[in-house]
Each structure stands twice: as C-alpha cells, then as structure tokens.
Protein backbone atom coordinates (compact mmCIF):
# COMPACT_ATOMS: atom_id res chain seq x y z
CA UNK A 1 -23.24 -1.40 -30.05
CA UNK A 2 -22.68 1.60 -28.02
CA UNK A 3 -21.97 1.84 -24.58
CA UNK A 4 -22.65 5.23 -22.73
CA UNK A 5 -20.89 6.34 -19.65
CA UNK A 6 -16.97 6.80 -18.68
CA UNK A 7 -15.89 3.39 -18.02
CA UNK A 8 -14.57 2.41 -14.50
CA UNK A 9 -12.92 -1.00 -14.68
CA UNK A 10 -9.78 -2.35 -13.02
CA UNK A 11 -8.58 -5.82 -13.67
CA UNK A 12 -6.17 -7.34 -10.97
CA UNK A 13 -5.03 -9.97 -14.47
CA UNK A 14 -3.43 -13.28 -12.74
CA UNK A 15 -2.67 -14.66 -16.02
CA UNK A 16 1.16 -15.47 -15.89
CA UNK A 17 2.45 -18.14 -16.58
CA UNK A 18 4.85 -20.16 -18.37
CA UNK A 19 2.80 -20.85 -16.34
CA UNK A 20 0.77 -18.27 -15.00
CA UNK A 21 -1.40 -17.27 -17.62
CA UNK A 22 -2.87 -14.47 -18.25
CA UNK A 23 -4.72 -12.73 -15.90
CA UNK A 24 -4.72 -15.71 -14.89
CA UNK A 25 -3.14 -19.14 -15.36
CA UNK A 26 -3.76 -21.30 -18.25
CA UNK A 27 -0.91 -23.53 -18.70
CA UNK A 28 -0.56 -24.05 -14.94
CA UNK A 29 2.27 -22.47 -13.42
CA UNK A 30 3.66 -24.25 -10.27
CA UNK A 31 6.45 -24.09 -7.86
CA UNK A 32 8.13 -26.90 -6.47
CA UNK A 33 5.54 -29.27 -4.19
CA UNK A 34 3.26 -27.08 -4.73
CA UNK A 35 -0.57 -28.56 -3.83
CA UNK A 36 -3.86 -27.92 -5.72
CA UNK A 37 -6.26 -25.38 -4.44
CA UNK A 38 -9.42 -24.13 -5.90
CA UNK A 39 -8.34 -20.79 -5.80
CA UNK A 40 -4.66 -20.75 -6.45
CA UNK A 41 -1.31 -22.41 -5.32
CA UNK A 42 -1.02 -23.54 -2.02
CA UNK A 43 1.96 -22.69 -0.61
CA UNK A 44 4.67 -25.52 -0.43
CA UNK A 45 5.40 -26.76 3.11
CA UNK A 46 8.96 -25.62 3.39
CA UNK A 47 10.30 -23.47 6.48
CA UNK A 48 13.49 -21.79 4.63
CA UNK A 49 13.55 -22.19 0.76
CA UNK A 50 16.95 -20.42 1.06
CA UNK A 51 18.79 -23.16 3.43
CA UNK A 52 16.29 -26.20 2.56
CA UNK A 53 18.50 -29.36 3.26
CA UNK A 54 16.16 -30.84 0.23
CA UNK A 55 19.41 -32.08 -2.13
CA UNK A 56 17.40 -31.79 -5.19
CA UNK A 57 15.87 -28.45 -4.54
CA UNK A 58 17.28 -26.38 -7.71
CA UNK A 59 17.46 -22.75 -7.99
CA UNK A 60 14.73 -22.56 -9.85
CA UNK A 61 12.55 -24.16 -7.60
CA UNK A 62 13.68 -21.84 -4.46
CA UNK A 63 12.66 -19.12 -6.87
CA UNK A 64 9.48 -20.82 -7.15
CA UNK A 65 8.82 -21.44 -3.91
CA UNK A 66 9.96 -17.42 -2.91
CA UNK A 67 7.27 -16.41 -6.10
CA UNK A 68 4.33 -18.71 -3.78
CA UNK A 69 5.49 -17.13 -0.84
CA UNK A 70 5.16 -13.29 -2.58
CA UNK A 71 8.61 -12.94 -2.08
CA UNK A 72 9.26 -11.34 -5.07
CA UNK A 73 12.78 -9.44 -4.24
CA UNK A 74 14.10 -13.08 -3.49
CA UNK A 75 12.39 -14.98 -5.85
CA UNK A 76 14.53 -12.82 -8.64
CA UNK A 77 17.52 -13.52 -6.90
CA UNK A 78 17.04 -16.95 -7.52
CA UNK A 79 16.08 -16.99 -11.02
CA UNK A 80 18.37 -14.93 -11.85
CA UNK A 81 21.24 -17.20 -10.55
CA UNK A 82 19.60 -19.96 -12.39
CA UNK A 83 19.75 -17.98 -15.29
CA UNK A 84 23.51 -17.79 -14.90
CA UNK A 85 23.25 -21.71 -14.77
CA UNK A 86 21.39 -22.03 -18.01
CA UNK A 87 23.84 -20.42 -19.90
CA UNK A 88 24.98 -23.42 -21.78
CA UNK A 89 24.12 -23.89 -25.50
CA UNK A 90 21.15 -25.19 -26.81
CA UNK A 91 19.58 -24.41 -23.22
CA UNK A 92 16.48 -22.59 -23.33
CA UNK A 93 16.06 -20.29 -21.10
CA UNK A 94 12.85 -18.19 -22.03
CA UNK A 95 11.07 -20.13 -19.33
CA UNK A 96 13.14 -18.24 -16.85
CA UNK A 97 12.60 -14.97 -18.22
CA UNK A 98 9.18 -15.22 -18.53
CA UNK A 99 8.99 -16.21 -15.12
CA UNK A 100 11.69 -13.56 -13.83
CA UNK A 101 8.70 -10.73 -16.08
CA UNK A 102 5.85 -12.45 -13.59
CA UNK A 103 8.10 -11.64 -10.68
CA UNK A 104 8.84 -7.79 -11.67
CA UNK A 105 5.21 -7.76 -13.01
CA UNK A 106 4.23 -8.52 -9.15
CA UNK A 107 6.03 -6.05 -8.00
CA UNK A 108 4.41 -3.50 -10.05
CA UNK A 109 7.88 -2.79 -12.21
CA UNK A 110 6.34 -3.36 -15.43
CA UNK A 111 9.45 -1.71 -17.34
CA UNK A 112 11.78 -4.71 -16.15
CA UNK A 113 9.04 -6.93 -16.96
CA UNK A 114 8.28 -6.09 -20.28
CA UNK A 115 12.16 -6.33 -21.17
CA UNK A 116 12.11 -9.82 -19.38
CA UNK A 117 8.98 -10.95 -22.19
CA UNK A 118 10.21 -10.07 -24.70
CA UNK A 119 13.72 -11.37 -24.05
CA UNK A 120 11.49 -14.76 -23.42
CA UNK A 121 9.75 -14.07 -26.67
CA UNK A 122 13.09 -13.30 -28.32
CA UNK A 123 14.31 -16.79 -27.55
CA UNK A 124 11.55 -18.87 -28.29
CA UNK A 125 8.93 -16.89 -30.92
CA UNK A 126 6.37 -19.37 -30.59
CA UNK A 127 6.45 -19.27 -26.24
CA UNK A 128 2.59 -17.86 -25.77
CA UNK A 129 2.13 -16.90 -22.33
CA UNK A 130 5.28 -14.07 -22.69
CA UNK A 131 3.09 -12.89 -25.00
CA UNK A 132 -0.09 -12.49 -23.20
CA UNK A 133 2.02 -11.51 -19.83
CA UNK A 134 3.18 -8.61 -21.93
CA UNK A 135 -0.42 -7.59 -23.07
CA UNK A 136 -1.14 -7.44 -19.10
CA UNK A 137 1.72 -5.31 -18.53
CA UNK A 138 0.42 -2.62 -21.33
CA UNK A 139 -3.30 -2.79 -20.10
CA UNK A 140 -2.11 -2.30 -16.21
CA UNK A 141 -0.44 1.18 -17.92
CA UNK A 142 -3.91 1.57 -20.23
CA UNK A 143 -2.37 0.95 -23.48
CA UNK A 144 -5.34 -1.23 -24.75
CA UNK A 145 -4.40 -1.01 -28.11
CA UNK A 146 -0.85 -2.28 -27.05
CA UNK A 147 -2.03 -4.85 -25.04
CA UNK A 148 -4.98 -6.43 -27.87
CA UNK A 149 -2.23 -6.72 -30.00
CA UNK A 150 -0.24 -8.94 -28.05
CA UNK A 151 -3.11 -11.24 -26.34
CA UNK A 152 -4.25 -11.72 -30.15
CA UNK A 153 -0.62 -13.30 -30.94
CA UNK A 154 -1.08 -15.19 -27.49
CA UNK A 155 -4.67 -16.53 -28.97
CA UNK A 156 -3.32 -17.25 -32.10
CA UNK A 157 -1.01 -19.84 -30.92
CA UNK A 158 -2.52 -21.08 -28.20
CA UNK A 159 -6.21 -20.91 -29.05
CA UNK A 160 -7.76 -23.15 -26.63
CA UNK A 161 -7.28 -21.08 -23.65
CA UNK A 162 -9.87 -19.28 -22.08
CA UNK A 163 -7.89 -16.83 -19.76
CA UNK A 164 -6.23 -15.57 -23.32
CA UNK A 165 -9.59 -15.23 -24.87
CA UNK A 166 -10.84 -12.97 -21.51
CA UNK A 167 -7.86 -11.05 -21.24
CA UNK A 168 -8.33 -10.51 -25.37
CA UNK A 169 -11.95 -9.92 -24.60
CA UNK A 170 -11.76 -6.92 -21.79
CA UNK A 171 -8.76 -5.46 -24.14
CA UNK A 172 -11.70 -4.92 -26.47
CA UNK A 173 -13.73 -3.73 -23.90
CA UNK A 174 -11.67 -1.16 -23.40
CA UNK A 175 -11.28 0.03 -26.74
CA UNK A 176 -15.00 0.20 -26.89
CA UNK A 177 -15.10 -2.91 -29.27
CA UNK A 178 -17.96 -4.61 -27.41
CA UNK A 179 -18.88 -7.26 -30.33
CA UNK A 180 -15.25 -8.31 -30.48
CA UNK A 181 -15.46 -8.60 -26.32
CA UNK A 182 -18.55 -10.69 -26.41
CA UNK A 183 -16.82 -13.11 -29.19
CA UNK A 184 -14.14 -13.27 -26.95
CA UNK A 185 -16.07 -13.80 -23.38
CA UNK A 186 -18.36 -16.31 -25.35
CA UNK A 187 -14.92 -18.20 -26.37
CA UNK A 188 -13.70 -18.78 -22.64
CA UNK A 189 -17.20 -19.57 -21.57
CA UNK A 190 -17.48 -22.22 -24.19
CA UNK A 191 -13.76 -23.70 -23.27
CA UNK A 192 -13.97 -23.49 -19.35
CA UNK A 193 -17.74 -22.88 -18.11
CA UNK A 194 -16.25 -21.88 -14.82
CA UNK A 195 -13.66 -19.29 -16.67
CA UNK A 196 -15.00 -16.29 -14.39
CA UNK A 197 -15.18 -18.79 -11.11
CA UNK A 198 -12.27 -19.11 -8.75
CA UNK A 199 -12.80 -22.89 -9.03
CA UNK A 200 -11.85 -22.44 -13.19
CA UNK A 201 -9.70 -25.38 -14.55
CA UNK A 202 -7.04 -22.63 -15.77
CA UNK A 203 -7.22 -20.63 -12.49
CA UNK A 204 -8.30 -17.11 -11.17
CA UNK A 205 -8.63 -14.97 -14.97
CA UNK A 206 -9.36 -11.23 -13.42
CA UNK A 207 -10.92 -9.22 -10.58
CA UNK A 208 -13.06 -6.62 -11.03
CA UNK A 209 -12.95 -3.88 -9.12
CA UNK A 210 -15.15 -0.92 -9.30
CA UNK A 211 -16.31 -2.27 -12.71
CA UNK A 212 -18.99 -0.02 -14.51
CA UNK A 213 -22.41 -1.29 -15.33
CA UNK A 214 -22.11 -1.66 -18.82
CA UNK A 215 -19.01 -4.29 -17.96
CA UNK A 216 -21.65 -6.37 -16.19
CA UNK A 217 -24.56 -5.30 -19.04
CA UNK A 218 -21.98 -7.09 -21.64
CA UNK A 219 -21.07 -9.97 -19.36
CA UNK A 220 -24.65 -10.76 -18.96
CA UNK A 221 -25.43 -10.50 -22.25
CA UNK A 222 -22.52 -13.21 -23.21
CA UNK A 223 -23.74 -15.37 -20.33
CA UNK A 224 -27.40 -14.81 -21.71
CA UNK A 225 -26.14 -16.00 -25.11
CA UNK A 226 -24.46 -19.01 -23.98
CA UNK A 227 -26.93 -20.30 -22.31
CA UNK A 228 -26.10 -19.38 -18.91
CA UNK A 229 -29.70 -18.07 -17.86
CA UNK A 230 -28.66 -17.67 -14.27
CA UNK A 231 -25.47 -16.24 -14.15
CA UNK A 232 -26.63 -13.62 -16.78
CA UNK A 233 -29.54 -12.62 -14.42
CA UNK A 234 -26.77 -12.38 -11.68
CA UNK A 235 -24.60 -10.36 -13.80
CA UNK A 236 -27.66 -8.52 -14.94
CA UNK A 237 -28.34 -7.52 -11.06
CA UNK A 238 -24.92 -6.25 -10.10
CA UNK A 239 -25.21 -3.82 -13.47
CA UNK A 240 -28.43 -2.24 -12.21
CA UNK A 241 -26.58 -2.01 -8.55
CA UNK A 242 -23.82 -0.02 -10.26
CA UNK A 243 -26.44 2.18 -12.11
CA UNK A 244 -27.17 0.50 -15.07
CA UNK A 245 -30.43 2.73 -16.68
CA UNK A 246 -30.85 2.15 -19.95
CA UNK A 247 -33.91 -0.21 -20.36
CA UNK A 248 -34.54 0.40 -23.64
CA UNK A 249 -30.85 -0.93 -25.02
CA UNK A 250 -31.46 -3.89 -22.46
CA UNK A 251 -35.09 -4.75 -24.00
CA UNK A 252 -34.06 -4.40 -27.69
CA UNK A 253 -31.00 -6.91 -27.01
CA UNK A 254 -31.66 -10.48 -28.73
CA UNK A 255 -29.50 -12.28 -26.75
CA UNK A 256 -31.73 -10.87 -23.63
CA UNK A 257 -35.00 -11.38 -25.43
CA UNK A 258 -34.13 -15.13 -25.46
CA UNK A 259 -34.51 -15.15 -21.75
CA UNK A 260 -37.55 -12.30 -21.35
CA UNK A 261 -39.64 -14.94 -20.32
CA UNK A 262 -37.89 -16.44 -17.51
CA UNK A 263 -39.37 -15.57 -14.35
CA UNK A 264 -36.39 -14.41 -12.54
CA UNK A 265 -35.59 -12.55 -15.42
CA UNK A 266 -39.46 -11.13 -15.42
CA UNK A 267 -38.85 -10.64 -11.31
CA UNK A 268 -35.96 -8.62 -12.26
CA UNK A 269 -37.19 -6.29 -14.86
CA UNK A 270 -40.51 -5.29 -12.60
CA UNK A 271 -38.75 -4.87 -9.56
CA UNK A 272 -34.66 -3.83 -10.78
CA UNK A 273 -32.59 -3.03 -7.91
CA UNK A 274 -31.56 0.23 -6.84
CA UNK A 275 -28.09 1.68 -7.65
CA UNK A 276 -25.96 1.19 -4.10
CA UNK A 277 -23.85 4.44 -4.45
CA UNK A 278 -20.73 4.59 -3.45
C-alpha cells in the first residue's frame, strides 16, 4: 500500500489508565464515586475534595477526585503523599505512579511522565497500561517508532483491548505501515464495535483533528472489511471532504469492491463531495 500526501493527523489519545487506557480507557479508570457517563467520568459530587468531612476518603481518592476535576497541580499533590503512605514492604505502588504519569501527561509534561511509567513498569513488569501510557507520551513528541514499540508490549499482555490495538494501529499509521494499521483497527473493531464511538465500552480511544484523507481512506477501508457498510461510506465521505483524489487506488481496493454495489456507496462514487478547504 502506498499512501501519497504529507500526513496531517493529531490524536488527543485518552488512553490512561491503570485505568485510563490508552488514548483512551480500557481497564476503566475511576475516581472515588465517580458515576457512568457515555462519554467519560462524571465528576463526583463533592464540594472540597481537600477538606471533605467523608472519614474514609483516602489520599488517593482526593487525588482522584482533583484528576476528574482537571486539577492536575493538586491531584499530584495528593498522590504523591499517598505515595509516601505506600511505602511499606510488599506494597505495590506502580498503580500510583502510573496514575501520578496520567496526571503530568495532562499537563503536557511528558518528561515527568515518562519517568513516572516506567518507574510503574519498573515495579510491576507485567502492569500494561504504563506501557501503552508511555507509547502516548512518545507519539504526542512524534517518536512513532518509540511509541509502536511500547503499545506492542501493552498488546502483548493485554490483548483483548481495543484502545491498545488503535493506539498500536495509528502508531503504524504513522510510520506509513498501513497493512499493520488496518490489522490493528480491524482488531478493536472486532473487540468493541463502538471502539471509535464515544459510547465505546472502554471509553473515548482518540480525536482526530485535522486528520488527512488517507486517515479516513484507511479507516473506511477497515470498516468496509469488517462489515461495517455504513460507517465505511461515512468515513469514505469525510476523506473526499478533506481532498481525498485518488479514484483509481479507491476502485482497485478489494475490501471496497465488496461494497461497489451498495447504493449509497454507488450515490457516493457518481456524485463524491467536494473538498471543504480550510
């Protein structure tokens, strides 16, 4: 496969975890009281997390609480006083560095937060969402080759998520590896359907923003090949919106001549949308 054109994409990755997974959050993440919502945590229904009269509030869960509430500053604070309290043997702590990365991660400080994962990683080699968190941290600073190396250890031992498997899949992407990406979009799709939804079991993956055409050109195609007729003619859509041109790639494609005959898909090929410019 080749894909012409200077690529364009930004990924806002939500997958922390120990907790928030990558890009994303696949083993679920919460802070204290913390309610469901389709498209993230709600936020927990405390006035002051730092003076709650709540006896069993720990440190950890003001941290979490000050993490919902995006304040990061004080959320460290916290965790990092709990930290102090876990320092008794045969505690492990890697939770709480892998939660004080997300919080330095969040505020953009991606040195501090790389030290934090690996010091998680460090104390408990087998802890996977460090490990993807990390690959996040070296695809925010474009090291793709960096950051494929570590969501692949994150796959490895925890295979079944689907957030790993799209964070693993753009890292591709971005390396220009687009079979790899498609293997890897096709494996979240088949473990959470709604993987690129905000309503996914494992929560909010990625955002694109200002993604290039041939980002949505490979999405479709993965969508196409799954099954997912109309969500690959959406996807198909937004491409030729961004200035996807190359017809000829898009007609020779088997996993689009499996839906050629669809009438949207027909609709869309006579009439394709014009690029919105910028």
């Amino acid at each position: 496969m080749t894909c012409p054109g200077k690529t364009r994409l930004t990924l806002t990755v939500m997958a922390l975890g120990t907790g928030l997974t990558a890009g994303t959050m696949s083993v679920g993440w919460r802070p204290a009281q913390a309610l469901d919502h389709p498209t993230g945590t709600a936020v927990p229904q405390i006035e002051n997390p730092a003076n709650s009269s709540k006896p069993n509030l720990s440190l950890e869960d003001r941290a979490d609480i000050f993490m919902a509430r995006k304040s990061y500053a004080d959320a460290l604070d916290y965790y990092y006083r709990a930290l102090k309290q876990a320092a008794v043997p045969g505690r492990d702590s890697a939770t709480l560095w892998n939660k004080i990365g997300i919080a330095h991660q969040q505020e953009m400080n991606y040195n501090q937060a790389q030290r934090a994962y690996k010091e998680a990683i460090r104390r408990r080699a087998n802890f996977p969402e460090p490990l993807n968190n990390l690959g996040t941290t070296y695809y925010m600073e474009n090291k793709f080759g960096k950051s494929v190396k570590y969501y692949l250890r994150a796959v490895q031992l925890s295979p079944n998520s689907p957030s790993f498997h799209m964070n693993l899949g753009t890292g591709y992407y971005r390396l220009k590896k687009y079979r790899e990406a498609v293997t890897e979009y096709r494996a979240a799709l088949v473990i959470d359907p709604n993987i690129l939804t905000e309503h996914s079991s494992s929560g909010t993956v990625m955002q694109t923003r200002g993604a290039d055409p041939d980002f949505y050109f490979y999405m479709a195609k993965t969508l196409a090949l799954v099954g997912r007729t109309d969500d690959a003619i959406r996807y198909l859509r937004r491409a030729f919106e961004d200035g996807f041109k190359d017809h000829k790639r898009l007609s020779q494609d088997p996993d689009f001549q499996k839906i050629s005959q669809v009438p949207a898909y027909v609709d869309l090929m006579k009439n394709p949308p014009v690029a919105i410019r910028e």
